[in-house]
Structure formats: structure tokens, C-alpha cells
N, C-alpha and C. Protein backbone atom coordinates (compact mmCIF):
# COMPACT_ATOMS: atom_id res chain seq x y z
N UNK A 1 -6.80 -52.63 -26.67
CA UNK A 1 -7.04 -54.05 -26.83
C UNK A 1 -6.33 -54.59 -28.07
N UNK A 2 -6.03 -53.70 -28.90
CA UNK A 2 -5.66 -54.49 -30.27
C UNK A 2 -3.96 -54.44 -30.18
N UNK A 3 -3.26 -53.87 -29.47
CA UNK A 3 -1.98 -54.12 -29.29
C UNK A 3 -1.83 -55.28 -28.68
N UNK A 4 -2.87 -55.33 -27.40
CA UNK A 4 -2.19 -56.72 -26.75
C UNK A 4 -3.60 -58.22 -27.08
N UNK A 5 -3.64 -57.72 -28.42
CA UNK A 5 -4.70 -58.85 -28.78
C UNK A 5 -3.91 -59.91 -29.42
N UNK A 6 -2.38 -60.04 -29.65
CA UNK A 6 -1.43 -61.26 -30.10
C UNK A 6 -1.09 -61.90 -28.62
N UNK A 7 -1.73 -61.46 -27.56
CA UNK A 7 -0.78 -62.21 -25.80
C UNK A 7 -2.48 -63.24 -25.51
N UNK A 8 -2.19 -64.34 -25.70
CA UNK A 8 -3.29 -65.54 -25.60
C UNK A 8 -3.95 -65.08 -24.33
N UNK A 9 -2.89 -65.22 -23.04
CA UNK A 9 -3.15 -64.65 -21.82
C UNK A 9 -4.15 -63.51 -21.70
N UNK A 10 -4.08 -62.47 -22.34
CA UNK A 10 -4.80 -61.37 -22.24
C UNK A 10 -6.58 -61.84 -23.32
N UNK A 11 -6.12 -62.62 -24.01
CA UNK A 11 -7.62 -62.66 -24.81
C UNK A 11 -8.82 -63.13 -24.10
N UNK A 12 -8.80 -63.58 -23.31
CA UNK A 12 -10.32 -63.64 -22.44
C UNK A 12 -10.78 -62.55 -21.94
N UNK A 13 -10.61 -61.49 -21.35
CA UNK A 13 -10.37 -60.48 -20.69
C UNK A 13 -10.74 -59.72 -22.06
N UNK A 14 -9.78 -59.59 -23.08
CA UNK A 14 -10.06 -58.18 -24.25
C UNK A 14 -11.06 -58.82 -24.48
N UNK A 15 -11.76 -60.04 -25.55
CA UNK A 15 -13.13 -60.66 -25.76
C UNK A 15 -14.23 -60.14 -24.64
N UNK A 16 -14.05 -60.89 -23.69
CA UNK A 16 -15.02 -60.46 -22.79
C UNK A 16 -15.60 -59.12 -23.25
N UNK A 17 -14.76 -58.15 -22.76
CA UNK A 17 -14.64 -56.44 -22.37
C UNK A 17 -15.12 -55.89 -24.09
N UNK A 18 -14.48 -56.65 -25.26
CA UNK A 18 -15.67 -56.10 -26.44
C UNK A 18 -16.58 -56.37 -26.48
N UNK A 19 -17.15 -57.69 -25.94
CA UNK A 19 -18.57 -57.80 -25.94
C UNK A 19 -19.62 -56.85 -25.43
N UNK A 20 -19.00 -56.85 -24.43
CA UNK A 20 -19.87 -55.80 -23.45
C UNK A 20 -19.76 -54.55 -23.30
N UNK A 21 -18.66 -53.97 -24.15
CA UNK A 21 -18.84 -52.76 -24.87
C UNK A 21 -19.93 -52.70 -26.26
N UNK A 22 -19.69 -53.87 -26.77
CA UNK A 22 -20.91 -53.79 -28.07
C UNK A 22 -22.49 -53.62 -27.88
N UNK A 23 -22.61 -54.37 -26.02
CA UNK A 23 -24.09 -54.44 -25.32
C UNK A 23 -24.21 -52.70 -25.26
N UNK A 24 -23.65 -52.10 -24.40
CA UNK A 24 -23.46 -50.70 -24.08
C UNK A 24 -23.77 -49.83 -25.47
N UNK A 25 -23.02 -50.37 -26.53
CA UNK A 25 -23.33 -49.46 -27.91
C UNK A 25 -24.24 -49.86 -28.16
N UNK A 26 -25.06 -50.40 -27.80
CA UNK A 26 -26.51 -50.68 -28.70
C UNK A 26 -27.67 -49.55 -28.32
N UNK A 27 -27.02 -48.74 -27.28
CA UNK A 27 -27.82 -47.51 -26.98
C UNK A 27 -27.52 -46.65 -27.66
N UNK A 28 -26.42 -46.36 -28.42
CA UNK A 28 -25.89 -45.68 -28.90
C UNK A 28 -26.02 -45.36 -30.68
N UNK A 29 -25.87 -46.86 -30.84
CA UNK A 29 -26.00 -47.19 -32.31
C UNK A 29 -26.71 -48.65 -32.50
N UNK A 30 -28.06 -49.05 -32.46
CA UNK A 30 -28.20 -50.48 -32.29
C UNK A 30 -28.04 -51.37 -33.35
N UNK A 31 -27.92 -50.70 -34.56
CA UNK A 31 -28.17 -51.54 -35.60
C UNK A 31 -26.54 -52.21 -36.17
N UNK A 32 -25.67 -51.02 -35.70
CA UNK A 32 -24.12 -51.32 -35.78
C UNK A 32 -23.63 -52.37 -34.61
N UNK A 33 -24.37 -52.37 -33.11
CA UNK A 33 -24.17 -53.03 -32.60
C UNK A 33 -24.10 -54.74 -32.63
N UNK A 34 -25.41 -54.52 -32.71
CA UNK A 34 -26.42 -55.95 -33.06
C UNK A 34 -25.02 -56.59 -34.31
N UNK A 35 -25.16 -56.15 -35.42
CA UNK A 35 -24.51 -56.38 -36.61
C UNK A 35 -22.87 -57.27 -35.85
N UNK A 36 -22.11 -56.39 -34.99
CA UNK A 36 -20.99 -56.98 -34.56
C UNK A 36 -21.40 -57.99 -33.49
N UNK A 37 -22.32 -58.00 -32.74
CA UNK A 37 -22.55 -59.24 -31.66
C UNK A 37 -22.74 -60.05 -32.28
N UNK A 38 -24.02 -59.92 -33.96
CA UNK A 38 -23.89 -61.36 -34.41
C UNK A 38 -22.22 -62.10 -35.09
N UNK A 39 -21.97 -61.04 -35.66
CA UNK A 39 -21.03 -61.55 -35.95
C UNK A 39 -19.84 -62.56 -35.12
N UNK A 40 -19.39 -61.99 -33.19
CA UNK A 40 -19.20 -62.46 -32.70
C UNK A 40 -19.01 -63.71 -32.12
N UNK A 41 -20.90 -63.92 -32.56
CA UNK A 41 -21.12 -65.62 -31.79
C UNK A 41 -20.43 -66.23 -32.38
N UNK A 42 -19.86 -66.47 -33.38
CA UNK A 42 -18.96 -67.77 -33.71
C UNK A 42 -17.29 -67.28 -33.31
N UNK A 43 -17.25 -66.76 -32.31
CA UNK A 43 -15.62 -65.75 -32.19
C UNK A 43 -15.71 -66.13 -30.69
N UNK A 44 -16.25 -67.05 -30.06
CA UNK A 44 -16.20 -66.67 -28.52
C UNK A 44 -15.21 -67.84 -27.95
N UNK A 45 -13.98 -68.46 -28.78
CA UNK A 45 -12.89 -69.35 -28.48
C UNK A 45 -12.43 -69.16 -27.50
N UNK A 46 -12.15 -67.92 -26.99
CA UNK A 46 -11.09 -67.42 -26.13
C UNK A 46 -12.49 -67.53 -24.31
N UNK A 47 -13.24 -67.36 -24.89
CA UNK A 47 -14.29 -67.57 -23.81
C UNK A 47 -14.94 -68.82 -23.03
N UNK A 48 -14.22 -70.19 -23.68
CA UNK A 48 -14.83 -71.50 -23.52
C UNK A 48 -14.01 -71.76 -21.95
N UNK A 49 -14.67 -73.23 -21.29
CA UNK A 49 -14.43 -72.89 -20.23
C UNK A 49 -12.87 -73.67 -20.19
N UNK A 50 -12.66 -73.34 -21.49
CA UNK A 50 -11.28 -74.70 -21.82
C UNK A 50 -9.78 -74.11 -22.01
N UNK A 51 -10.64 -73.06 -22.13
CA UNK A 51 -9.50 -71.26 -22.58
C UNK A 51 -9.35 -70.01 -21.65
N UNK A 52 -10.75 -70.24 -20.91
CA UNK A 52 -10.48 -68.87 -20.16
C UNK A 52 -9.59 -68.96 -18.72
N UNK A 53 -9.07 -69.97 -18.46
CA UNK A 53 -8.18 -69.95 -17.31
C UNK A 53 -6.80 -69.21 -18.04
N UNK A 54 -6.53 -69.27 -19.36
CA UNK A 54 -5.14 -68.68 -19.54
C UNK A 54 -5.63 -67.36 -18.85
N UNK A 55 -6.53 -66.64 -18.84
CA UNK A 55 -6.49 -65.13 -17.85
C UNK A 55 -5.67 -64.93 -16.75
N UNK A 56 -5.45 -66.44 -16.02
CA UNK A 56 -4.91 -66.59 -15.15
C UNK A 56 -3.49 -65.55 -15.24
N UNK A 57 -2.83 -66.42 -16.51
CA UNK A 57 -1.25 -65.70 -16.69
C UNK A 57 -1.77 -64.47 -17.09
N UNK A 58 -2.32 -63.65 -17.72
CA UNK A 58 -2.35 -62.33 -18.19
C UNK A 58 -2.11 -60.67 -17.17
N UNK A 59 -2.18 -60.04 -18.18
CA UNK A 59 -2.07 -58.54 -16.96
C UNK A 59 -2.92 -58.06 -16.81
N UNK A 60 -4.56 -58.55 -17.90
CA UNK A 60 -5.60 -57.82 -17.57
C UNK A 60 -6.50 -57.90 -16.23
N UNK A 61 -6.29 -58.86 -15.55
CA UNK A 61 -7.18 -58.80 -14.28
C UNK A 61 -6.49 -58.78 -13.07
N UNK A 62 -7.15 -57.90 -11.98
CA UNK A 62 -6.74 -57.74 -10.97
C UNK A 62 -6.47 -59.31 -10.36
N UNK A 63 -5.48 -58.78 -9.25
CA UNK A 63 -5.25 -59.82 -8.02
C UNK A 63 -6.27 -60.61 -7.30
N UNK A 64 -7.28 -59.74 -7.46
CA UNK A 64 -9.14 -59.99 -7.18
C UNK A 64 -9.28 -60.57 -7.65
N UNK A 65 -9.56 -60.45 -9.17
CA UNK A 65 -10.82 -61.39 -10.16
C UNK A 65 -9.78 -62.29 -10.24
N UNK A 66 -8.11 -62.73 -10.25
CA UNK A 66 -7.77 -63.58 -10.70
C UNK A 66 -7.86 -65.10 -8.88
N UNK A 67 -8.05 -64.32 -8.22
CA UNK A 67 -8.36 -64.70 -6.94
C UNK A 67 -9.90 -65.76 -7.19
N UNK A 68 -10.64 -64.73 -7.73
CA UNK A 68 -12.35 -64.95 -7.88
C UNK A 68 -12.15 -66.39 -8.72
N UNK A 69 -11.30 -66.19 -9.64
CA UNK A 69 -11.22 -67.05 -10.89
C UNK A 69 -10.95 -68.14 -10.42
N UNK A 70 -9.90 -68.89 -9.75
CA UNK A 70 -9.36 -69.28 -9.14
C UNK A 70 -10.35 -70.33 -8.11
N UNK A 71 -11.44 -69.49 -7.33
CA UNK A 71 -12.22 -70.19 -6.22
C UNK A 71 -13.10 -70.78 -7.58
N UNK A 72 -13.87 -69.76 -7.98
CA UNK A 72 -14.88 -70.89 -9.14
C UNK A 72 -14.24 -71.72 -9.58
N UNK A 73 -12.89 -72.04 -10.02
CA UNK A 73 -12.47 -73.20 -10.63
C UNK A 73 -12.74 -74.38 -9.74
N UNK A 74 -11.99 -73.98 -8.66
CA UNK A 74 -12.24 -75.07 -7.39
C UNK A 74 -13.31 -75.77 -6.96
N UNK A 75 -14.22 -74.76 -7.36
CA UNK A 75 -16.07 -75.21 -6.78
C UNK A 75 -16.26 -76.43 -8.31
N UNK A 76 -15.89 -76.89 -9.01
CA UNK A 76 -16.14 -77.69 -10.26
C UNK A 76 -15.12 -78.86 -9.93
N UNK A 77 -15.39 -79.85 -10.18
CA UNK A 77 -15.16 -81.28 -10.14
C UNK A 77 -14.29 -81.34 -11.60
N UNK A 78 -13.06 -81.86 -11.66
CA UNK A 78 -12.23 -82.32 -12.71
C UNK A 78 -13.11 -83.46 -13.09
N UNK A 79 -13.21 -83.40 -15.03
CA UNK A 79 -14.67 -84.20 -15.42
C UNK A 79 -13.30 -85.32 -15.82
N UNK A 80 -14.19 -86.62 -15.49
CA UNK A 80 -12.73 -88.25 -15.37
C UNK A 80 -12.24 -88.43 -17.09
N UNK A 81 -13.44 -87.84 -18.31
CA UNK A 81 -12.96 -87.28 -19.54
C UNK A 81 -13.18 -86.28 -19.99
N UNK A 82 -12.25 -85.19 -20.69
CA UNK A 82 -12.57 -84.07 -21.48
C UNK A 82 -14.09 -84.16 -22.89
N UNK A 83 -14.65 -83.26 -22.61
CA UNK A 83 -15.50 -83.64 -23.59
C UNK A 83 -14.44 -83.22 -25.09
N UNK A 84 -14.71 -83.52 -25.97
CA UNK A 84 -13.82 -83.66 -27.35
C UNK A 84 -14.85 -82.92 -28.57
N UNK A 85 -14.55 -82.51 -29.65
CA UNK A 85 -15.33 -81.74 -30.13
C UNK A 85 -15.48 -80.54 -30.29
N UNK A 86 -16.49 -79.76 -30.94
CA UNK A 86 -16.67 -78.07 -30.57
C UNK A 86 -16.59 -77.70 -29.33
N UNK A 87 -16.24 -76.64 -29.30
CA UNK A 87 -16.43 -75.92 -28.04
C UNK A 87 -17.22 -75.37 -27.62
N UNK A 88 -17.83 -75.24 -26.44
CA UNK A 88 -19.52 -75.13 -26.15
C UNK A 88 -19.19 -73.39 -25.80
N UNK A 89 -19.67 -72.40 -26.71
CA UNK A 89 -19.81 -70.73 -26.64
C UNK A 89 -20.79 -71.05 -24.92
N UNK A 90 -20.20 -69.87 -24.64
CA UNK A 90 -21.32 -69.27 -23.59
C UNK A 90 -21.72 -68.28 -23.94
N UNK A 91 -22.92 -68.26 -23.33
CA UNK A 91 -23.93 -66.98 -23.26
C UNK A 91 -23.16 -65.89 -22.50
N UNK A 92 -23.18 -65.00 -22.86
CA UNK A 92 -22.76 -63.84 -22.45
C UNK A 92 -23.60 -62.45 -22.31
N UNK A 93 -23.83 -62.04 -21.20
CA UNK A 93 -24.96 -60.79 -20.69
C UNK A 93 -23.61 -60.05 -20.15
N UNK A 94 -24.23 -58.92 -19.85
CA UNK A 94 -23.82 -57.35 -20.17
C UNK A 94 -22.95 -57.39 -18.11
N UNK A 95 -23.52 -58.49 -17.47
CA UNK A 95 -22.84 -58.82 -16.22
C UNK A 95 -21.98 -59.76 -16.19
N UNK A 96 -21.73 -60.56 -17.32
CA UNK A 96 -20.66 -61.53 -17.37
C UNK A 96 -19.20 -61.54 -17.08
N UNK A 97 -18.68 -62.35 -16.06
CA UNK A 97 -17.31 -61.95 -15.40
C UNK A 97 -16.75 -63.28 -16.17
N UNK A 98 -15.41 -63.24 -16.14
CA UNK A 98 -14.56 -64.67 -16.30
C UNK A 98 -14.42 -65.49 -15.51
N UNK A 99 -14.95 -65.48 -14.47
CA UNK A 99 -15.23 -66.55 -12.98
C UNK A 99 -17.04 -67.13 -13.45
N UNK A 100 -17.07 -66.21 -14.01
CA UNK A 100 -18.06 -66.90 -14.32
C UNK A 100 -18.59 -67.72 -15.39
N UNK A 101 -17.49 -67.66 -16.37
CA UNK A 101 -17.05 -68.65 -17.43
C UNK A 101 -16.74 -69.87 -17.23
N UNK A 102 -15.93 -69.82 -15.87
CA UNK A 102 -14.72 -71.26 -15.61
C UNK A 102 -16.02 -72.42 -15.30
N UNK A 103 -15.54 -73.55 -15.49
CA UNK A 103 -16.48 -74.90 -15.47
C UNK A 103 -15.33 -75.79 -15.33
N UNK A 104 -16.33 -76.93 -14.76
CA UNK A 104 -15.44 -78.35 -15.30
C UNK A 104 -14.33 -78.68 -16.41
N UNK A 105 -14.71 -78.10 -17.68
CA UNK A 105 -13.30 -78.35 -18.71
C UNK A 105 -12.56 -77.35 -18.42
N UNK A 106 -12.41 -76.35 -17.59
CA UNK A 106 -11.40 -75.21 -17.04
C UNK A 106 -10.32 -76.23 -16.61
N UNK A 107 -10.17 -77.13 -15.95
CA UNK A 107 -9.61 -77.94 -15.63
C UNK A 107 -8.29 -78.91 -16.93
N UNK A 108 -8.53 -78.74 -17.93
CA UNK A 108 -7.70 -79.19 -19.34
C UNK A 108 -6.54 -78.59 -19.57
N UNK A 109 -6.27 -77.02 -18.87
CA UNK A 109 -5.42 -76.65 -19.08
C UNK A 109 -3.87 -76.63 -18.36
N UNK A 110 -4.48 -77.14 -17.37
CA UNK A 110 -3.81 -77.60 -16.03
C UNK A 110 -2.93 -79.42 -16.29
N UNK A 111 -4.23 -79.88 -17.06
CA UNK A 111 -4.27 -81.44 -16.49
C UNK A 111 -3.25 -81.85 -17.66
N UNK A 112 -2.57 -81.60 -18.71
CA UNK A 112 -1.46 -82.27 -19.03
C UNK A 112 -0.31 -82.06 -18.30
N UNK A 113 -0.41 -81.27 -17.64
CA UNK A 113 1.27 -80.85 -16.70
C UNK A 113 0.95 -81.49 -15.50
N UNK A 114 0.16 -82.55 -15.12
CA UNK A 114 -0.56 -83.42 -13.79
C UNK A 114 -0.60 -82.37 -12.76
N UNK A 115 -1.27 -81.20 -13.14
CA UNK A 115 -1.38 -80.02 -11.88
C UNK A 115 -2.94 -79.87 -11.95
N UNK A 116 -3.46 -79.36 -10.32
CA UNK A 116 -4.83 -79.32 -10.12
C UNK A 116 -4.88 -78.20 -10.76
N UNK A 117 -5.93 -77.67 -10.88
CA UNK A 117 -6.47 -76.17 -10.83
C UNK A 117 -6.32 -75.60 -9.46
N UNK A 118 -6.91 -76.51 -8.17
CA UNK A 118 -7.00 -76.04 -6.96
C UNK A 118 -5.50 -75.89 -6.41
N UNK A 119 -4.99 -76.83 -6.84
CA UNK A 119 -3.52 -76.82 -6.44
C UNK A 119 -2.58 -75.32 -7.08
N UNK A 120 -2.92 -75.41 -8.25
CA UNK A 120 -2.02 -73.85 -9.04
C UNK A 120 -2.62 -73.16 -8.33
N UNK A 121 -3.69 -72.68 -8.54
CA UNK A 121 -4.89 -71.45 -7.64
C UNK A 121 -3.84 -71.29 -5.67
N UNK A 122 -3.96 -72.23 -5.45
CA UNK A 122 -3.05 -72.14 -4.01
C UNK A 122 -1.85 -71.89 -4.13
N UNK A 123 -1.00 -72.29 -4.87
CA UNK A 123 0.26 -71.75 -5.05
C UNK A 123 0.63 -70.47 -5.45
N UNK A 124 -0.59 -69.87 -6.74
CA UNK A 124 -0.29 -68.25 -6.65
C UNK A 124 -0.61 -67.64 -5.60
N UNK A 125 -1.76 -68.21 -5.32
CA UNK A 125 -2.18 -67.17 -3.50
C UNK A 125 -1.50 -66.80 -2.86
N UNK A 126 -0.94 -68.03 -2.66
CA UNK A 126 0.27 -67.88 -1.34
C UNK A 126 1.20 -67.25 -1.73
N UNK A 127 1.48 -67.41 -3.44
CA UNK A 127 2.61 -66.55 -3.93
C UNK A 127 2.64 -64.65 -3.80
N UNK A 128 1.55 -64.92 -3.57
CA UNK A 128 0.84 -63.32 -4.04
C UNK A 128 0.80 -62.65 -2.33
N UNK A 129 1.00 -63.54 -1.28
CA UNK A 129 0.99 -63.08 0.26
C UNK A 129 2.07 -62.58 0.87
């Protein structure tokens, strides 16, 4: 993770995957654990629902989850304004996928280049057939 922790693309995916290695170490070591999750909560940038579509471009997820990623975006309504401000962390449990991150502001990263989400999402598909 720490080689390809400078590729934006890949940081949702490495974030994610330390978190939930840190859940896992808490059987292991809880007090070292705990110590890095808190530290975390203010580190979860790469996790907002405003950031985690760059996964899209990356090499860490399969053809699957980037598939998965892709339909949840679609199931969310482009919001008519971006909310502005902090970025709202998500909660994150030890089952948390990156499809299950994406929301309504997933949609921001798309919308200065006047491209849907649903629309890119269909074009790799088909690209990928």
C-alpha cells in the first residue's frame, strides 16, 4: 500500500483496506489498534462520497466491484447543488465496500467535464465487453 499510496486512483481502496485491517488487529493488539483508528477519523478524505469514485480509474479493484461501484452510483440522484464545506467522513465497519461509500456527491467528479456518472459507468461496461 505505501508504494502506490502517491496514485489518488488507488487511495480509496488502500484507506479502505487499512481500516479494516486495523478492525482485524484489534484482536490481536487492541490498544495499538484502537490508538490508529482514532487517529484515522480525521484521515477518511479519500473515503467521502466526493472522492471515492476516483477508484473508478485505479488498479485496485476488480472488474466486479468497479462494476458494483458504478450501479450504486446510478441508484443516487445528481444533487441540483454540491453541498460546499467539510466533507461528511463515513462510518466505516469491518463490512464496508466502496459501493458502499458512493452517494449523491459521487456525482462532482464527473459533473465539471458535463459527464453523468451513469453515462461514464456505461461506457466502461461496454468498454470492458
Amino acid at each position: 500500500m505505501w508504494m502506490s499510496s502517491t496514485l489518488a486512483a488507488d487511495a480509496p481502496a488502500n484507506d479502505l483496506q487499512f481500516m479494516k485491517d486495523m478492525m482485524k488487529f484489534k484482536r490481536t493488539d487492541p490498544e495499538i489498534a484502537q490508538a490508529v483508528l482514532q487517529k484515522l477519523v480525521n484521515h477518511k478524505w479519500y473515503l467521502t462520497q466526493e472522492v471515492v469514485p476516483f477508484a473508478l480509474f485505479g488498479s485496485r479493484l476488480s472488474d466486479k466491484e468497479k462494476a458494483g461501484h458504478c450501479c450504486q452510483a446510478a441508484r443516487h440522484w445528481k444533487p441540483d447543488s454540491f453541498r460546499r464545506g467539510k466533507p461528511m467522513f463515513p462510518q466505516v465497519t469491518a463490512k464496508t465496500t466502496l459501493a458502499d461509500l458512493v452517494g449523491p456527491e459521487s456525482h462532482l467528479l464527473l459533473d465539471p467535464l458535463a459527464l453523468s456518472m451513469t453515462g461514464f459507468c456505461n461506457l466502461w461496461r461496454h468498454g470492458k465487453e
